[in-house]
Protein backbone atom coordinates (compact mmCIF):
# COMPACT_ATOMS: atom_id res chain seq x y z
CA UNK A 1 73.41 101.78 88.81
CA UNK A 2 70.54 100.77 91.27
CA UNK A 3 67.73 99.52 90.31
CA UNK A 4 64.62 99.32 92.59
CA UNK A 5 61.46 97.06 92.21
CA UNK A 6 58.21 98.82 92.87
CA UNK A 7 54.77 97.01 92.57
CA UNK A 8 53.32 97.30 89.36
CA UNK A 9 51.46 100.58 88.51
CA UNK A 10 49.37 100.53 85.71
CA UNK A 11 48.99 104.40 83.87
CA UNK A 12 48.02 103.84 80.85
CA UNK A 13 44.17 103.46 79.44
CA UNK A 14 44.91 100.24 77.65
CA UNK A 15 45.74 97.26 80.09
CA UNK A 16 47.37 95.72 77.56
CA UNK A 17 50.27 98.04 77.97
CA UNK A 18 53.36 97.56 80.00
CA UNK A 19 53.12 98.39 83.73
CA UNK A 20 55.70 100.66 85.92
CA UNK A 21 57.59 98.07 87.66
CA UNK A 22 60.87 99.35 88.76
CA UNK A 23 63.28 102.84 89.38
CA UNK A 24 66.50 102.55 87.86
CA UNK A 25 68.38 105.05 89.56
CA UNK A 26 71.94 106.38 87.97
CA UNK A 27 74.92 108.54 89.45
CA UNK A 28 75.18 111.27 86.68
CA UNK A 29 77.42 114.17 88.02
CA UNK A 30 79.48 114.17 90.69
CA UNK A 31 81.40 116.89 92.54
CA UNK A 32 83.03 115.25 95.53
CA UNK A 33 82.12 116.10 99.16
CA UNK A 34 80.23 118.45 97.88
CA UNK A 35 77.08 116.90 95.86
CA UNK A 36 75.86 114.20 93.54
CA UNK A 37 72.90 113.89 90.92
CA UNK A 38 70.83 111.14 90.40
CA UNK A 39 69.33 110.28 87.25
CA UNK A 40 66.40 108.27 88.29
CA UNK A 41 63.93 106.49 85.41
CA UNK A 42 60.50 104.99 86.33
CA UNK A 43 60.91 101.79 84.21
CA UNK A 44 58.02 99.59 82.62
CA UNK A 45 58.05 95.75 82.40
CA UNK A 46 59.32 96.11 78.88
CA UNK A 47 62.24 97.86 80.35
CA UNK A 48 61.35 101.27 78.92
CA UNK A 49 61.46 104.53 80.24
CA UNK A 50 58.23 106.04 80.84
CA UNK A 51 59.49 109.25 82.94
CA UNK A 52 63.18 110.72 84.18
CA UNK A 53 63.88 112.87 86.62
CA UNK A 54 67.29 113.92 88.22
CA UNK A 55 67.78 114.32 92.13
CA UNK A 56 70.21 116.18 93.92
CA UNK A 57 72.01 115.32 96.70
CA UNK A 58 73.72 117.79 98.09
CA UNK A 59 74.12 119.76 101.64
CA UNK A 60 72.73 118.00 104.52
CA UNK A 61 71.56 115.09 102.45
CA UNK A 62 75.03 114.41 100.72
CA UNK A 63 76.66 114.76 104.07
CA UNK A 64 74.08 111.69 105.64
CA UNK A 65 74.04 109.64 102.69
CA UNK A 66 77.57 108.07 103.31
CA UNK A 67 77.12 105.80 100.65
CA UNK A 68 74.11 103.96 101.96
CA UNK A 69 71.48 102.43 99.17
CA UNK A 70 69.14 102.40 102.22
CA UNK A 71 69.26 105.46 103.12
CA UNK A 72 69.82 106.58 98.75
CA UNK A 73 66.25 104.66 98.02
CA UNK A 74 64.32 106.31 101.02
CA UNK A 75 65.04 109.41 100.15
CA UNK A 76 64.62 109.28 96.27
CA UNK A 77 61.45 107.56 97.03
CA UNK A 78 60.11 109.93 99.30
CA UNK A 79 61.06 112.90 96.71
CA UNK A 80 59.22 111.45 94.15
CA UNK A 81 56.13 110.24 96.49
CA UNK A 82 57.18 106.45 96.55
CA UNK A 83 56.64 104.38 100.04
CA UNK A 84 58.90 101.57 100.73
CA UNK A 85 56.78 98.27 101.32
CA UNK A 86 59.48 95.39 101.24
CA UNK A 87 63.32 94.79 101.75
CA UNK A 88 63.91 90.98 100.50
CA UNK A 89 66.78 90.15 103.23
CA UNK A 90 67.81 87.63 101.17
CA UNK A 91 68.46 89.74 97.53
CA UNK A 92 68.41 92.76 99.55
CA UNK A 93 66.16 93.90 96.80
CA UNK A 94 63.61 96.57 97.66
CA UNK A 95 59.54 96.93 96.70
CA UNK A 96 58.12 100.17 96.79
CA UNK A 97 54.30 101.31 95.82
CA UNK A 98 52.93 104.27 94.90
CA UNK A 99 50.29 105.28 97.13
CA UNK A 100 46.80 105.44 95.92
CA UNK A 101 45.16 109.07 95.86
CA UNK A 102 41.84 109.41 96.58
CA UNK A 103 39.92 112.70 95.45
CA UNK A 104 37.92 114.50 98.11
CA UNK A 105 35.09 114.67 96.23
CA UNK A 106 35.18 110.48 95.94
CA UNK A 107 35.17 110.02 100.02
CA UNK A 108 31.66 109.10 100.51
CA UNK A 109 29.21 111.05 103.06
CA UNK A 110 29.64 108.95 105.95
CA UNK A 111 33.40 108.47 106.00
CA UNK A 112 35.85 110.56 108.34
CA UNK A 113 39.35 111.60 107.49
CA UNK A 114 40.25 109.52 109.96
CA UNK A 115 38.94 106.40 108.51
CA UNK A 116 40.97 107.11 105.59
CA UNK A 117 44.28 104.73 105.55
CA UNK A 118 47.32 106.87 106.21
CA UNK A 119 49.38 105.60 102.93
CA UNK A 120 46.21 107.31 100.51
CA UNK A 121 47.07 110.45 99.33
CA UNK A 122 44.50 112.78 99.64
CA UNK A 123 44.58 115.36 96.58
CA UNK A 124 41.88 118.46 96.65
């Protein structure tokens, strides 16, 4: 079991609620050199699930993965839309975010695309 700090993303109404603050991310079946699922939970502060999702790697990704949480984080957190910010070299713990997305009809007037940091997701 891995688990993965991210900074805290609120998505509920009510601030008072507990804020996504970390992936846990669990081996659940295995079929050797051939694939391996990943059970990973987006985890609040109270240490609750607030969404699963399994991710398989297998083919060219099993093959690359060698073992590596590096290289097992980057890719889990580019599947579900994660971007890693931080690597702690002395825990060796990671921080991911979420990144923001920003709907085109909220870009004001006089602002390009290009003006538009290249971590906001842009959604149509």
């Amino acid at each position: 079991m891995l688990y993965v700090d991210i900074e805290p993303v609120q998505v509920y109404l009510d601030d008072a609620m507990p804020r996504l603050t970390s992936l846990r991310i669990t081996p659940e079946d295995i079929m050797f050199n051939e694939k391996i699922d990943f059970n990973v939970e987006v985890m609040t502060s109270g240490r609750s699930v607030y969404k699963s999702q399994i991710v398989i790697f297998d083919g060219e990704l099993y093959k690359k993965w060698k073992g590596s949480d590096q290289y097992l984080v980057d890719i889990i957190c580019q599947m579900l839309g994660y971007v890693e910010k931080d690597r702690d070299s002395k825990t060796g713990k990671f921080s991911v975010y979420e990144p923001p997305t920003l709907l085109v009809e909220d870009i004001p007037s006089d602002m390009s695309v290009e003006d538009i940091p290249s971590d906001v997701n842009i959604d149509v």
